[in-house]
PDB file of N, CA and C in Angstrom:
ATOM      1  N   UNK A   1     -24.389 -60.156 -11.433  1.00  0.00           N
ATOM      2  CA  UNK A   1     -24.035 -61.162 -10.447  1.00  0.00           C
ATOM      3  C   UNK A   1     -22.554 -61.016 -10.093  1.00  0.00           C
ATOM      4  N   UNK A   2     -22.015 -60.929  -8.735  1.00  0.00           N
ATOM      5  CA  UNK A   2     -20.850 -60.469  -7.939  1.00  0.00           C
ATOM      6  C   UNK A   2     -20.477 -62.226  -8.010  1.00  0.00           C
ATOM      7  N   UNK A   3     -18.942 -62.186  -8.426  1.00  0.00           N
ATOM      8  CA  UNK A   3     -17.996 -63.711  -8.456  1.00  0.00           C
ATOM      9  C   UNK A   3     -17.332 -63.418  -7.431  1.00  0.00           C
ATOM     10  N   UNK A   4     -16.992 -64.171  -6.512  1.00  0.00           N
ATOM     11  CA  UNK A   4     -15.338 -64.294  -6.039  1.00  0.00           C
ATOM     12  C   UNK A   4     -14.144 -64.605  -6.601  1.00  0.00           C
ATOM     13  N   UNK A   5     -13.205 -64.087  -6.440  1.00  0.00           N
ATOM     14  CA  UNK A   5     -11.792 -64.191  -7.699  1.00  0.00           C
ATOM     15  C   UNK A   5     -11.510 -65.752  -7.478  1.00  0.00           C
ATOM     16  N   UNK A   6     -11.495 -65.878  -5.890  1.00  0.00           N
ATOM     17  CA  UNK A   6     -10.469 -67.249  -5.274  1.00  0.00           C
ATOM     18  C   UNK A   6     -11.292 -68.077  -5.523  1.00  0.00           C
ATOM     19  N   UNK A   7     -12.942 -68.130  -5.264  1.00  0.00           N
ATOM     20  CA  UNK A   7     -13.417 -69.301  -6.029  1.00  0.00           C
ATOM     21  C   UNK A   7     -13.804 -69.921  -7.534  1.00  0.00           C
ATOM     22  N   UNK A   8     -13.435 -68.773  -8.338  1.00  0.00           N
ATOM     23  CA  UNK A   8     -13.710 -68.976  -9.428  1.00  0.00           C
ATOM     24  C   UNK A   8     -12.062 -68.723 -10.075  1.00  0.00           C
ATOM     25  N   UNK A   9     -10.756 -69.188  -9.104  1.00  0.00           N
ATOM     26  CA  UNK A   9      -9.760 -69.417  -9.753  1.00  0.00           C
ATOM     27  C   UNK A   9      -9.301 -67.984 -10.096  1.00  0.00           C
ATOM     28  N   UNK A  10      -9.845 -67.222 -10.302  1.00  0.00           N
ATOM     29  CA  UNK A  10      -9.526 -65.685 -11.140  1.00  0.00           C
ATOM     30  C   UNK A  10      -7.952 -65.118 -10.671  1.00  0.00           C
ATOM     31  N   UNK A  11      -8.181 -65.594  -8.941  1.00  0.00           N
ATOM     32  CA  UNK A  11      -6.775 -64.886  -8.165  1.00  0.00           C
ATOM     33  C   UNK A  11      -6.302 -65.921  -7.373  1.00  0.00           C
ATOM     34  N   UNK A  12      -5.410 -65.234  -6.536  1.00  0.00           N
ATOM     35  CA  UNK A  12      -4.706 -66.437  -5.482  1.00  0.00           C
ATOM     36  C   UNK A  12      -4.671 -65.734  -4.307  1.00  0.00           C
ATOM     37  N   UNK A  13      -4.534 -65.443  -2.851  1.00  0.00           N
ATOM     38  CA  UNK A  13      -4.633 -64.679  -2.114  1.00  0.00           C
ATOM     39  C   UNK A  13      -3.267 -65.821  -1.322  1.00  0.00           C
ATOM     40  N   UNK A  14      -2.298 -64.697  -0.683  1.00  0.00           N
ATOM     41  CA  UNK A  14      -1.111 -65.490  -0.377  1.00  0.00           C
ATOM     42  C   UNK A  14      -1.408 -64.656   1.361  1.00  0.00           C
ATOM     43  N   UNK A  15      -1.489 -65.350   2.258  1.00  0.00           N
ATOM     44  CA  UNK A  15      -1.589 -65.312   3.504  1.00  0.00           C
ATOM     45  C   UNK A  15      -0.124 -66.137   4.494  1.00  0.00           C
ATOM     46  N   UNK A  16       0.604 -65.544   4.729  1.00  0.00           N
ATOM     47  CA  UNK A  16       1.783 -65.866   5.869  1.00  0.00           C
ATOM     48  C   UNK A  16       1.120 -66.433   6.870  1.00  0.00           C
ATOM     49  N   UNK A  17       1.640 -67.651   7.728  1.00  0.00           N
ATOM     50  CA  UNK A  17       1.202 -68.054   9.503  1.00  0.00           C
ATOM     51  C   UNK A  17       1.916 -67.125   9.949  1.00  0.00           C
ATOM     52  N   UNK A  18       1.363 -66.645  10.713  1.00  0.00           N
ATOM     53  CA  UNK A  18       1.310 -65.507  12.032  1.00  0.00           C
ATOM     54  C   UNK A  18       2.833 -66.141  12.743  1.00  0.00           C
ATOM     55  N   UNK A  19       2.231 -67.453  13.235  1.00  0.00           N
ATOM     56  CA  UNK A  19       2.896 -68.719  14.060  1.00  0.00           C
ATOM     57  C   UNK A  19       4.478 -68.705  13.349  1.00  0.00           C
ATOM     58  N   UNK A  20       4.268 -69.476  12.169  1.00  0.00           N
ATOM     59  CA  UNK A  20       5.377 -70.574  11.591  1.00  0.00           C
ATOM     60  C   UNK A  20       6.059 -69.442  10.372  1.00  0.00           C
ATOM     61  N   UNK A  21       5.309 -68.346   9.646  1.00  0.00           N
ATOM     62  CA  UNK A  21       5.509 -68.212   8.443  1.00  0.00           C
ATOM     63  C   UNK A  21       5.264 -69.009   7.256  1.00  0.00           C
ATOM     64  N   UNK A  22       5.167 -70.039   7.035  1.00  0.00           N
ATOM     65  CA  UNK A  22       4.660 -70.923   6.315  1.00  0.00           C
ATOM     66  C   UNK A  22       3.423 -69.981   5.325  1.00  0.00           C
ATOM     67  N   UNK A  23       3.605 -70.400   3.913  1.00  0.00           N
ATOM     68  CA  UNK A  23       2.291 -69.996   2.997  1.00  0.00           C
ATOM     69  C   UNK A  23       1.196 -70.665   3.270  1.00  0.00           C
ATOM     70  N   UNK A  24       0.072 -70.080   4.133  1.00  0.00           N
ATOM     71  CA  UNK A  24      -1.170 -71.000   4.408  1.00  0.00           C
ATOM     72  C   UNK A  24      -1.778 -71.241   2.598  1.00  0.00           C
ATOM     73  N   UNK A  25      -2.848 -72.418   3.238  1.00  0.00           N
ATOM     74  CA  UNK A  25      -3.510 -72.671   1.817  1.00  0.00           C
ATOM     75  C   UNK A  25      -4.761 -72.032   1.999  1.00  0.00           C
ATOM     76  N   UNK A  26      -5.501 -71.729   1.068  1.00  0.00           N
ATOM     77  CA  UNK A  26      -7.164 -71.620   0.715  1.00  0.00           C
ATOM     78  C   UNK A  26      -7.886 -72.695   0.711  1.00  0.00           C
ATOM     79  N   UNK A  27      -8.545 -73.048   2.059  1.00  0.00           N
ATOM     80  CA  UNK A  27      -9.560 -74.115   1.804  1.00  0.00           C
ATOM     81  C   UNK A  27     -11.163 -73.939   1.455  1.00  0.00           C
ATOM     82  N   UNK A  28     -10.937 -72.659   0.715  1.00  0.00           N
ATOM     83  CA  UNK A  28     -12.078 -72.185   0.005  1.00  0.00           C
ATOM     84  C   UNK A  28     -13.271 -72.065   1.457  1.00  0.00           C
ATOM     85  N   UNK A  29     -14.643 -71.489   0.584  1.00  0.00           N
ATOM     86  CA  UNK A  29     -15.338 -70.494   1.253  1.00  0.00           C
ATOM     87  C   UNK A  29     -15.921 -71.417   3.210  1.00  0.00           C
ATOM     88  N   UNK A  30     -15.955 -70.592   4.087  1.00  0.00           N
ATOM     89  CA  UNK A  30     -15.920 -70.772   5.991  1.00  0.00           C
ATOM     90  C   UNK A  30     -17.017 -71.628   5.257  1.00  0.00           C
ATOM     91  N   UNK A  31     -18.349 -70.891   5.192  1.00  0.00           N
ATOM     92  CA  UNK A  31     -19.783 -71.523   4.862  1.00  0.00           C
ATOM     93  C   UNK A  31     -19.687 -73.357   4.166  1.00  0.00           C
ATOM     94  N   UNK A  32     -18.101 -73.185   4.039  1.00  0.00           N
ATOM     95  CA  UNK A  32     -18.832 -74.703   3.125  1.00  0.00           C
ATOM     96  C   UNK A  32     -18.465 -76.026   4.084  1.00  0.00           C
ATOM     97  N   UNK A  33     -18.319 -75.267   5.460  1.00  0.00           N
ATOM     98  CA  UNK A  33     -18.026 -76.431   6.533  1.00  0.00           C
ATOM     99  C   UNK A  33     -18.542 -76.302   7.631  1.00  0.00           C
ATOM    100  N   UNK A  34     -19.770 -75.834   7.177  1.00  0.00           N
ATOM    101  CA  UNK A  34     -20.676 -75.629   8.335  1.00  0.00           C
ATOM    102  C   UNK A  34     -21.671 -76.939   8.755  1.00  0.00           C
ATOM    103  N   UNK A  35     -21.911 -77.913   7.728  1.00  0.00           N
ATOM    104  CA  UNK A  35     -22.534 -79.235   7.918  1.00  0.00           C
ATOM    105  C   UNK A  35     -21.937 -79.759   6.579  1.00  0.00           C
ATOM    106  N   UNK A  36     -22.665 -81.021   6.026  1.00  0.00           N
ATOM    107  CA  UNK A  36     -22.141 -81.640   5.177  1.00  0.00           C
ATOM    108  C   UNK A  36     -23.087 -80.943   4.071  1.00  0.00           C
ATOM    109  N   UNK A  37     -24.157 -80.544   3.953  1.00  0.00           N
ATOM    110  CA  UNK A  37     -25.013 -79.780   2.996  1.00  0.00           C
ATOM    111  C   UNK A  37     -25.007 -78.351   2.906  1.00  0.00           C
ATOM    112  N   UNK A  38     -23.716 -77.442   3.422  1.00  0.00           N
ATOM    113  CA  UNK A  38     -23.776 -75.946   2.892  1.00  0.00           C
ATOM    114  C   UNK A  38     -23.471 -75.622   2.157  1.00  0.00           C
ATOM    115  N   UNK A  39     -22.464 -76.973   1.426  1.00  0.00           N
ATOM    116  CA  UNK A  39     -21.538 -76.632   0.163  1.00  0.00           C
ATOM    117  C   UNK A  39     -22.390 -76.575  -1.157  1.00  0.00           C
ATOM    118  N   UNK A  40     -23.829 -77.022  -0.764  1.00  0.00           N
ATOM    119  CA  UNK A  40     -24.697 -77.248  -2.144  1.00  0.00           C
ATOM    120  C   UNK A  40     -25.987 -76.079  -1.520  1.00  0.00           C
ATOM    121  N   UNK A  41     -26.237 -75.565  -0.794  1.00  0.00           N
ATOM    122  CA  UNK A  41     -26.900 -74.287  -0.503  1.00  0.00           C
ATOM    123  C   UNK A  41     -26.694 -73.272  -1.199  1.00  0.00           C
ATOM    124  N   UNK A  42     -27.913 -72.261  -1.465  1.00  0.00           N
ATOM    125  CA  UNK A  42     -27.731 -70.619  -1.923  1.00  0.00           C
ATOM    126  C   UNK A  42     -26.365 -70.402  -1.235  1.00  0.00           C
ATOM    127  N   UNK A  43     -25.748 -69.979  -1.885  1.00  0.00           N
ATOM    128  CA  UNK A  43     -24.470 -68.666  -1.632  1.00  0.00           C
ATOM    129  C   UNK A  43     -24.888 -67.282  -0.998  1.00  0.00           C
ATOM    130  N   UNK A  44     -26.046 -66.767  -1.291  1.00  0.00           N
ATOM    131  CA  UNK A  44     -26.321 -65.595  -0.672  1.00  0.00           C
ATOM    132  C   UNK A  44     -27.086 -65.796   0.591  1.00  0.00           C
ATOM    133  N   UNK A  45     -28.013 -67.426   0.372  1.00  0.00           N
ATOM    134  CA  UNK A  45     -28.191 -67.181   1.876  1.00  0.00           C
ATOM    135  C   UNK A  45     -27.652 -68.002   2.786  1.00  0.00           C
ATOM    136  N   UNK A  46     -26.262 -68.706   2.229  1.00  0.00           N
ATOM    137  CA  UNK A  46     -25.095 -69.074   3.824  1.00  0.00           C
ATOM    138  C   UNK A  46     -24.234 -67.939   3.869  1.00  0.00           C
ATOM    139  N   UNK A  47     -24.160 -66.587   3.163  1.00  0.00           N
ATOM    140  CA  UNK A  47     -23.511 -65.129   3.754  1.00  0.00           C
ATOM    141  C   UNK A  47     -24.304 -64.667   4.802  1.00  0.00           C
ATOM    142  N   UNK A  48     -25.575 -65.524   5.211  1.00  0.00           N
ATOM    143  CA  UNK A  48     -26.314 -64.665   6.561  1.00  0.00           C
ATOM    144  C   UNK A  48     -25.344 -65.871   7.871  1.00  0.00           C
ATOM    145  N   UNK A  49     -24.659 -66.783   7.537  1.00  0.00           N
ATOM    146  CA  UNK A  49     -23.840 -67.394   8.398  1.00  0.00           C
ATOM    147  C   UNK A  49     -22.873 -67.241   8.495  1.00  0.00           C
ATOM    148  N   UNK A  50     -21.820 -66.596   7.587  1.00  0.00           N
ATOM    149  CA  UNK A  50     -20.676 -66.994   7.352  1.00  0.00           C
ATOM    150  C   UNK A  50     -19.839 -66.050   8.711  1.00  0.00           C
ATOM    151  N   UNK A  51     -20.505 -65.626   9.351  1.00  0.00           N
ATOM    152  CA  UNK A  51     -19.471 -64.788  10.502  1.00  0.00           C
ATOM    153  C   UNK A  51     -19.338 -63.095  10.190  1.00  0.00           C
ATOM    154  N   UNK A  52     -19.226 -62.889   8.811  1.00  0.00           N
ATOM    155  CA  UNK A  52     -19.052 -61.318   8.654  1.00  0.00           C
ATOM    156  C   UNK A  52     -20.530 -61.031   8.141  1.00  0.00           C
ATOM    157  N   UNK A  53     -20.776 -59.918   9.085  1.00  0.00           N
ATOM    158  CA  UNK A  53     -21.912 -59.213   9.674  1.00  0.00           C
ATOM    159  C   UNK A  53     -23.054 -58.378   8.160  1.00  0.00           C
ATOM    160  N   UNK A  54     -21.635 -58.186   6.961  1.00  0.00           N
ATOM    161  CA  UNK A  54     -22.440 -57.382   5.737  1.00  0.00           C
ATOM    162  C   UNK A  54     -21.948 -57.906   4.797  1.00  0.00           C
ATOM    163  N   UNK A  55     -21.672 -59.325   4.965  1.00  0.00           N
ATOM    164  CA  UNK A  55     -20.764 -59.658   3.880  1.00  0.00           C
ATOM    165  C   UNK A  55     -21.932 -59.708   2.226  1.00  0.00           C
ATOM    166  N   UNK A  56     -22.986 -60.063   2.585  1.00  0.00           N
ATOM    167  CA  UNK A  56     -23.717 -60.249   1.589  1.00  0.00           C
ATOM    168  C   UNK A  56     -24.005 -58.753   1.269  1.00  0.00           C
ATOM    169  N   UNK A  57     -24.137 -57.471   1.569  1.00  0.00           N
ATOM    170  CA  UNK A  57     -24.463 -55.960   1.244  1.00  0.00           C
ATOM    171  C   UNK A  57     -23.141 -55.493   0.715  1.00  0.00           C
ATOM    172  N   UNK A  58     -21.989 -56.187   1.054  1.00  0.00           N
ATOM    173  CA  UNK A  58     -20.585 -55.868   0.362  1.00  0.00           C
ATOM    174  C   UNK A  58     -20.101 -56.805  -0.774  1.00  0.00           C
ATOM    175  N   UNK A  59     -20.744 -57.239  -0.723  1.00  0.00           N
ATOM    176  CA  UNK A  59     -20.236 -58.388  -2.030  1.00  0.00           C
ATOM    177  C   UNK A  59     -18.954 -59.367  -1.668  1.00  0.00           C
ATOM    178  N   UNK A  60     -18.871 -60.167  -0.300  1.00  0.00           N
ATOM    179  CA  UNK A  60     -17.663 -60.222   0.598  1.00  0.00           C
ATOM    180  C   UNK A  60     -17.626 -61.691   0.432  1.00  0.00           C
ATOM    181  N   UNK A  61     -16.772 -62.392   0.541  1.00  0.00           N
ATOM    182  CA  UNK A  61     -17.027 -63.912   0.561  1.00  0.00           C
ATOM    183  C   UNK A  61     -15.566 -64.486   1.592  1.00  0.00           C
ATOM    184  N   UNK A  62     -15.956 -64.711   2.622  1.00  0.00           N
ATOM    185  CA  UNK A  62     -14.987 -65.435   3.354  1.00  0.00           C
ATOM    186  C   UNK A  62     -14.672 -66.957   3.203  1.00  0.00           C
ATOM    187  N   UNK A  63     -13.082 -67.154   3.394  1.00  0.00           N
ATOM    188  CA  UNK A  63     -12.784 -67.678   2.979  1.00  0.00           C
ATOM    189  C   UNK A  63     -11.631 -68.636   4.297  1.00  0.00           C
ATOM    190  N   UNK A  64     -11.839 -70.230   4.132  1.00  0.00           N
ATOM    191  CA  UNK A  64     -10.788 -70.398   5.287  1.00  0.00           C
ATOM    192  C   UNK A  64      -9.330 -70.739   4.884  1.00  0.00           C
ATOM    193  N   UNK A  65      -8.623 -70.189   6.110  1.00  0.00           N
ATOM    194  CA  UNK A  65      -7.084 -70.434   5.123  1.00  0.00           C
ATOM    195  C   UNK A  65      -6.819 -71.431   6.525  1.00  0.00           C
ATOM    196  N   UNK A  66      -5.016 -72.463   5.887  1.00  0.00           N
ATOM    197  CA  UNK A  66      -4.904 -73.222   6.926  1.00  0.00           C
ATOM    198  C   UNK A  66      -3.427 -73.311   6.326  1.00  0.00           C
ATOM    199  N   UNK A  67      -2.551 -73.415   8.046  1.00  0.00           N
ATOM    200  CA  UNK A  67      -0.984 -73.398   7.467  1.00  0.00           C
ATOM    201  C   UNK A  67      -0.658 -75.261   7.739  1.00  0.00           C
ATOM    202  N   UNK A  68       0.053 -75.778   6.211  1.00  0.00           N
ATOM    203  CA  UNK A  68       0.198 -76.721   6.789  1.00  0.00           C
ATOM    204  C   UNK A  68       1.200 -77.629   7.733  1.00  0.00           C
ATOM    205  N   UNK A  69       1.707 -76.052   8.463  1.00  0.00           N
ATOM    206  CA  UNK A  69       3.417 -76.141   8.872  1.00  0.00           C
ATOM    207  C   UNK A  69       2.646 -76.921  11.181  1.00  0.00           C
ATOM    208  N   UNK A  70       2.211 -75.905  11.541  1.00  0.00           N
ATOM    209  CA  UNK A  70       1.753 -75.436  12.465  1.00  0.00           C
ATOM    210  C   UNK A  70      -0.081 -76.014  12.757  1.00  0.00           C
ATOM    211  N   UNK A  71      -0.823 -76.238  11.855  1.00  0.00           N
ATOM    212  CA  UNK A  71      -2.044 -76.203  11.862  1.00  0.00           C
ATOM    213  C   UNK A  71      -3.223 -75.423  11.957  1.00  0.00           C
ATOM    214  N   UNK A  72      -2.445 -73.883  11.978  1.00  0.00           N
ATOM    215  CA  UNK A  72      -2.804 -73.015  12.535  1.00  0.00           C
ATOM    216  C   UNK A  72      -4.258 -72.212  11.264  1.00  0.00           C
ATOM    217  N   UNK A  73      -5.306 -72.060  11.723  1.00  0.00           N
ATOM    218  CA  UNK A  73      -6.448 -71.948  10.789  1.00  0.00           C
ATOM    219  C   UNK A  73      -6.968 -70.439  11.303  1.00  0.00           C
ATOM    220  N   UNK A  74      -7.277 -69.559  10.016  1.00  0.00           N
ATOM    221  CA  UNK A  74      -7.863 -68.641  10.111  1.00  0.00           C
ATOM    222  C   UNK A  74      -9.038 -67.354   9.011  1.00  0.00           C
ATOM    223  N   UNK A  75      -9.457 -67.194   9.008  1.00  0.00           N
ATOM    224  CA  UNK A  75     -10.753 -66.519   7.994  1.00  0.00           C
ATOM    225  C   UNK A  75      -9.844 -65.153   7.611  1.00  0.00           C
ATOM    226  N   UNK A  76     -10.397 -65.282   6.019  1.00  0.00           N
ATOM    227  CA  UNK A  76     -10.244 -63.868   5.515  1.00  0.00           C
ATOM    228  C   UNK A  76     -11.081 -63.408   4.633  1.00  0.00           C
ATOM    229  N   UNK A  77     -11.600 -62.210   4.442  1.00  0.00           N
ATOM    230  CA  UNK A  77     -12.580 -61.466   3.896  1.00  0.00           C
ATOM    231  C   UNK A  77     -12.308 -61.024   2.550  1.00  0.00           C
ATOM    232  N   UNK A  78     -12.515 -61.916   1.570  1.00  0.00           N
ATOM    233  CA  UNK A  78     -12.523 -61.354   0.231  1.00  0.00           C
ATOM    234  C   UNK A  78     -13.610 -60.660  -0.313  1.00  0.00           C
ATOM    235  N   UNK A  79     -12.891 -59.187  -1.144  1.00  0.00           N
ATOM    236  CA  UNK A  79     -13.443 -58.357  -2.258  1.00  0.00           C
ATOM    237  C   UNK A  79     -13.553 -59.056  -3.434  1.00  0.00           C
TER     238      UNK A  79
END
Protein backbone atom coordinates (compact mmCIF):
# COMPACT_ATOMS: atom_id res chain seq x y z
CA UNK A 1 0.00 0.00 0.00
CA UNK A 2 1.49 3.52 -1.52
CA UNK A 3 1.27 6.54 1.60
CA UNK A 4 1.60 10.08 0.83
CA UNK A 5 4.53 11.75 2.83
CA UNK A 6 2.34 15.21 3.31
CA UNK A 7 -0.60 13.35 4.46
CA UNK A 8 0.75 11.11 6.68
CA UNK A 9 3.04 14.03 8.14
CA UNK A 10 6.26 12.06 6.84
CA UNK A 11 7.37 15.48 4.80
CA UNK A 12 6.57 19.09 4.31
CA UNK A 13 6.51 20.38 0.74
CA UNK A 14 7.49 24.27 0.82
CA UNK A 15 5.82 26.01 -2.25
CA UNK A 16 6.64 30.05 -2.83
CA UNK A 17 3.38 32.45 -4.25
CA UNK A 18 4.21 33.01 -7.70
CA UNK A 19 2.23 36.50 -6.77
CA UNK A 20 3.47 37.64 -3.18
CA UNK A 21 6.38 35.12 -2.34
CA UNK A 22 4.82 34.29 0.74
CA UNK A 23 5.25 30.33 2.02
CA UNK A 24 1.87 28.92 0.80
CA UNK A 25 0.27 26.34 3.21
CA UNK A 26 -0.87 22.62 2.48
CA UNK A 27 -4.48 22.36 2.69
CA UNK A 28 -4.05 18.78 2.19
CA UNK A 29 -5.42 16.43 -0.58
CA UNK A 30 -7.80 18.75 -4.02
CA UNK A 31 -10.29 15.52 -3.64
CA UNK A 32 -11.18 16.42 -0.11
CA UNK A 33 -13.17 19.56 -1.32
CA UNK A 34 -14.97 18.30 -3.79
CA UNK A 35 -18.42 18.00 -1.63
CA UNK A 36 -18.75 17.65 2.00
CA UNK A 37 -18.44 13.61 1.74
CA UNK A 38 -15.02 13.07 -0.33
CA UNK A 39 -13.04 13.46 2.64
CA UNK A 40 -14.54 10.04 3.98
CA UNK A 41 -14.54 8.24 0.36
CA UNK A 42 -12.02 5.48 -1.12
CA UNK A 43 -8.77 7.35 -1.80
CA UNK A 44 -8.21 5.39 -4.90
CA UNK A 45 -11.44 6.00 -6.21
CA UNK A 46 -11.54 10.09 -5.70
CA UNK A 47 -7.84 9.78 -7.78
CA UNK A 48 -10.36 9.10 -10.80
CA UNK A 49 -11.38 12.96 -9.82
CA UNK A 50 -8.73 14.58 -8.56
CA UNK A 51 -7.69 16.43 -11.98
CA UNK A 52 -4.36 14.44 -12.73
CA UNK A 53 -5.11 12.11 -15.50
CA UNK A 54 -2.68 8.85 -13.90
CA UNK A 55 -2.46 9.89 -10.69
CA UNK A 56 -3.82 6.63 -9.34
CA UNK A 57 -1.24 4.31 -11.99
CA UNK A 58 1.58 6.67 -10.48
CA UNK A 59 1.01 6.51 -7.04
CA UNK A 60 0.36 10.57 -7.19
CA UNK A 61 -1.74 12.37 -4.66
CA UNK A 62 -2.57 16.01 -5.26
CA UNK A 63 -2.58 18.26 -3.03
CA UNK A 64 -4.07 22.03 -2.52
CA UNK A 65 -1.72 24.71 -1.50
CA UNK A 66 -2.95 28.36 -0.53
CA UNK A 67 -0.82 31.64 0.12
CA UNK A 68 -2.08 33.36 3.01
CA UNK A 69 -0.48 36.71 1.88
CA UNK A 70 -2.43 37.22 -1.60
CA UNK A 71 -5.09 34.34 -1.57
CA UNK A 72 -3.66 32.98 -4.27
CA UNK A 73 -4.53 28.90 -4.54
CA UNK A 74 -2.91 26.26 -6.48
CA UNK A 75 -2.46 22.15 -6.97
CA UNK A 76 0.62 20.17 -6.71
CA UNK A 77 1.42 16.65 -7.61
CA UNK A 78 2.94 14.60 -4.97
CA UNK A 79 5.36 11.43 -5.27
Amino acid sequence: MEVCPLCNGFEEKEIRCPNCGIMMTDEGKTTDYLDEYSAYMEIDTMKLFDGALQSLEHKQCVHQFHCPGCSHREEAVIE
